[in-house]
C-alpha atoms as a PDB file:
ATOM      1  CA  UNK A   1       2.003 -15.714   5.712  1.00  0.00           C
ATOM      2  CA  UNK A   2      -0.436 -14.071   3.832  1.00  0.00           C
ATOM      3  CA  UNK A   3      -3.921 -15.508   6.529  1.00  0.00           C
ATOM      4  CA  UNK A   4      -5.244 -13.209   8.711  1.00  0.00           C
ATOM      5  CA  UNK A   5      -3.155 -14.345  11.700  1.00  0.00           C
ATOM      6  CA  UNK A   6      -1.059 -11.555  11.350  1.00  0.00           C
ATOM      7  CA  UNK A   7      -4.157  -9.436  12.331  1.00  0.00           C
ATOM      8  CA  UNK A   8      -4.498 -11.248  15.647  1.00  0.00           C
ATOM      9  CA  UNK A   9      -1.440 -11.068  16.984  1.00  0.00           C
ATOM     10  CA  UNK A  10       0.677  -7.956  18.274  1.00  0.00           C
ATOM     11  CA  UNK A  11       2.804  -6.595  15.510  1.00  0.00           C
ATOM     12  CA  UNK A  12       4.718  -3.519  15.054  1.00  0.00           C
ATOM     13  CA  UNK A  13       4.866  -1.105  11.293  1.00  0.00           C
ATOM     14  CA  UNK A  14       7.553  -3.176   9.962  1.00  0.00           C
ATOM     15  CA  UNK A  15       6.026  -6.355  10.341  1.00  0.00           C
ATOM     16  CA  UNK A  16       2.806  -5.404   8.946  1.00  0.00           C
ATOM     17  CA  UNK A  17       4.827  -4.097   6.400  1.00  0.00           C
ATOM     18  CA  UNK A  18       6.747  -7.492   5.464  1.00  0.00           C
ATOM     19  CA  UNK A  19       3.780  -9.290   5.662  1.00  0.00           C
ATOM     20  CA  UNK A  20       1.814  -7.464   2.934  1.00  0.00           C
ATOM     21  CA  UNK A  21       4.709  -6.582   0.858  1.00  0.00           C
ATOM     22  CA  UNK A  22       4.724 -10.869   1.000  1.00  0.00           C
ATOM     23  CA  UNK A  23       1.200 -10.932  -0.141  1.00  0.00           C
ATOM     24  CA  UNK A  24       1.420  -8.572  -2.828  1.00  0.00           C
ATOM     25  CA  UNK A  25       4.404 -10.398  -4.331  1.00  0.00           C
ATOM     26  CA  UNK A  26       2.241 -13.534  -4.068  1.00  0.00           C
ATOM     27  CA  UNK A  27      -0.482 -12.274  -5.870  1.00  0.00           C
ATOM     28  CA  UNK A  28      -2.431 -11.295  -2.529  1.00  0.00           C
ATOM     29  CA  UNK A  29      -3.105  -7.717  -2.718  1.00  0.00           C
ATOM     30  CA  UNK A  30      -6.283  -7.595  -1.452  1.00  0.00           C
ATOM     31  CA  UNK A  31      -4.766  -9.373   1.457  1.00  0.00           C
ATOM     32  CA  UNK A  32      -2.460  -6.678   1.715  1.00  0.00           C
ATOM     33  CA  UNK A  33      -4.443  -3.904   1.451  1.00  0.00           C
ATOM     34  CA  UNK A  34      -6.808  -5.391   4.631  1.00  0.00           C
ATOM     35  CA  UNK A  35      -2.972  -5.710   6.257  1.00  0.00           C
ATOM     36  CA  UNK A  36      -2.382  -2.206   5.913  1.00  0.00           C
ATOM     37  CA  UNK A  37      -5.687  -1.210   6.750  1.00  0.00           C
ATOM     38  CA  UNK A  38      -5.197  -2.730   9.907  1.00  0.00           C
ATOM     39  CA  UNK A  39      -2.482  -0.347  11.067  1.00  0.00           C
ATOM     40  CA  UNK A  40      -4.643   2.609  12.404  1.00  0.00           C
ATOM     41  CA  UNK A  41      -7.050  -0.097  14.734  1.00  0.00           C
ATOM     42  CA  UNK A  42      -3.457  -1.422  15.507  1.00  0.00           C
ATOM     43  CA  UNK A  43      -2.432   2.289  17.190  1.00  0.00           C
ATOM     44  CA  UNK A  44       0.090   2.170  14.432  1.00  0.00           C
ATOM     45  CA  UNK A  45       0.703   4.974  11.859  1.00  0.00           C
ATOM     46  CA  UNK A  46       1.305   4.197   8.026  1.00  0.00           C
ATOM     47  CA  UNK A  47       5.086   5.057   6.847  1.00  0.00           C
ATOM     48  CA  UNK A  48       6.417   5.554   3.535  1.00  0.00           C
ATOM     49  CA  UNK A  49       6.652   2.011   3.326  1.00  0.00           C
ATOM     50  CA  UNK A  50       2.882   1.304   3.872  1.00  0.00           C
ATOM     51  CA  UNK A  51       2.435   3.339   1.277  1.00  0.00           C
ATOM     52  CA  UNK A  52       4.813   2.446  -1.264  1.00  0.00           C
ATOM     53  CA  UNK A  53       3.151  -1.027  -0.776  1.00  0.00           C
ATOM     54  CA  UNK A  54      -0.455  -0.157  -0.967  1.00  0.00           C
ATOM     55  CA  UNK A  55       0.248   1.380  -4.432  1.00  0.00           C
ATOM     56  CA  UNK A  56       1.997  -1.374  -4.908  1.00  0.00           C
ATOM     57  CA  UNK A  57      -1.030  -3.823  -4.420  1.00  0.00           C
ATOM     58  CA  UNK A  58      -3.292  -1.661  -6.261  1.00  0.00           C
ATOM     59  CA  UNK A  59      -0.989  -1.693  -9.259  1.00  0.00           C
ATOM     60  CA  UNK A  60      -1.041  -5.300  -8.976  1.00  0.00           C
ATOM     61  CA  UNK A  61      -5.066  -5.002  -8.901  1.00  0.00           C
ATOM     62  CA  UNK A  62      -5.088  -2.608 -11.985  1.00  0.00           C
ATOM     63  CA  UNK A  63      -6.558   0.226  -9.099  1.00  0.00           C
ATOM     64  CA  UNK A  64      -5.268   3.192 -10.902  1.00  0.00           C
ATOM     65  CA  UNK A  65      -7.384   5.470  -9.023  1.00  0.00           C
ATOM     66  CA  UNK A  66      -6.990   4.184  -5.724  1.00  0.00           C
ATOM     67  CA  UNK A  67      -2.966   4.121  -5.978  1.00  0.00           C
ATOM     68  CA  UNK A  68      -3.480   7.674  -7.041  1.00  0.00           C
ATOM     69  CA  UNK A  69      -6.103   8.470  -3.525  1.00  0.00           C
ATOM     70  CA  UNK A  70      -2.947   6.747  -1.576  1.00  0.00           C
ATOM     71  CA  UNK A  71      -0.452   9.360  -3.027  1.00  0.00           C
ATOM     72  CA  UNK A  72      -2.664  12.072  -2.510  1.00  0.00           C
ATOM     73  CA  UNK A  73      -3.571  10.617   1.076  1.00  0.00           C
ATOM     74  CA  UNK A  74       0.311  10.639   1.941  1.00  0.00           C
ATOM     75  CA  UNK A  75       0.721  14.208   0.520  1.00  0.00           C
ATOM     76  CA  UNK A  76      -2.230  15.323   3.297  1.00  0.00           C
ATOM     77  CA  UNK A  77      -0.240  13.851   5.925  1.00  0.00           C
ATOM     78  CA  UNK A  78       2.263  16.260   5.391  1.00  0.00           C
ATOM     79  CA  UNK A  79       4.967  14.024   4.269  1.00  0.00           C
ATOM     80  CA  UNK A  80       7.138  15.168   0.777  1.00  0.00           C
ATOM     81  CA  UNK A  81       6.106  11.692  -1.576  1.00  0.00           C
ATOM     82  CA  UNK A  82       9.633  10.363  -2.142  1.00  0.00           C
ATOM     83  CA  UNK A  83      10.434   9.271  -5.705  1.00  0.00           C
ATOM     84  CA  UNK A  84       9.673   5.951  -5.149  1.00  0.00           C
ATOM     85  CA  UNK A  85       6.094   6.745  -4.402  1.00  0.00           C
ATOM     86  CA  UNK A  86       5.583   8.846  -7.344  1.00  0.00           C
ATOM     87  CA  UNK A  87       6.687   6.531  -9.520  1.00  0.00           C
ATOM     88  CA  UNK A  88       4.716   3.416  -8.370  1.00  0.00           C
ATOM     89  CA  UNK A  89       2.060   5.502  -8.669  1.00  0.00           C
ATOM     90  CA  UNK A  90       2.821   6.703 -12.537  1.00  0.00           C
ATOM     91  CA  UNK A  91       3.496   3.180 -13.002  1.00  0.00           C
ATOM     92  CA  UNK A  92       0.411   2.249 -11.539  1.00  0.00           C
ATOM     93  CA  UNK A  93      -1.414   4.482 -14.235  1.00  0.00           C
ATOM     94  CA  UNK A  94       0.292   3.583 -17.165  1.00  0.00           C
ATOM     95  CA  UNK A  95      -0.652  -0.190 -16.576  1.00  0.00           C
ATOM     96  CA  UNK A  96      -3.717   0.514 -16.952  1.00  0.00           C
ATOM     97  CA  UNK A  97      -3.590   3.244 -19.986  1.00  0.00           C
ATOM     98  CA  UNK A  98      -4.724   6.100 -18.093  1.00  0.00           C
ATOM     99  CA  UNK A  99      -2.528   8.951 -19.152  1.00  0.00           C
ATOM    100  CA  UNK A 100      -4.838  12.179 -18.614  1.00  0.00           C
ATOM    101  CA  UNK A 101      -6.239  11.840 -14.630  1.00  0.00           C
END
């Protein structure tokens, strides 16, 4: 699931959604991330879900910082963070100790 298949083919938000949430789970992340990065070249736009997932993956890749540039990347779009969000992201920073950012 996790190959770069999914990149060649036509997919829509969800799908690229499902496949990296897949890949995170398996211990993919970077995999994931490149899936989500994909969206934008894709003419698709990132939900909630894409980024609930690529904190996800960076949590999973001890990328405090970079779960904390996707919050504040969602929060420039506009969009209200929903709970979820905010806590991957704390969650995200305690795994890796960082308590003062």
């Amino acid at each position: 699931v996790c190959s770069s298949d999914l990149l060649r083919c036509h997919a829509d938000v969800l799908s690229v959604n499902s496949t990296a949430t897949a890949c995170e789970r398996g211990l993919a992340w970077p995999k994931a991330l490149a899936l989500l990065s994909s969206l934008p070249t894709r003419g698709l736009r990132p939900d909630t879900a894409s980024h609930g997932v690529a904190i996800a993956a960076f949590t999973r890749g001890w990328q405090w910082a970079a779960a904390l540039a996707v919050l504040e990347q969602f929060k420039l779009s506009r969009l209200k963070p929903e709970e979820m969000l905010l806590n991957a992201t704390l969650s995200a920073c305690e795994k890796a100790g960082q308590w003062t950012v």
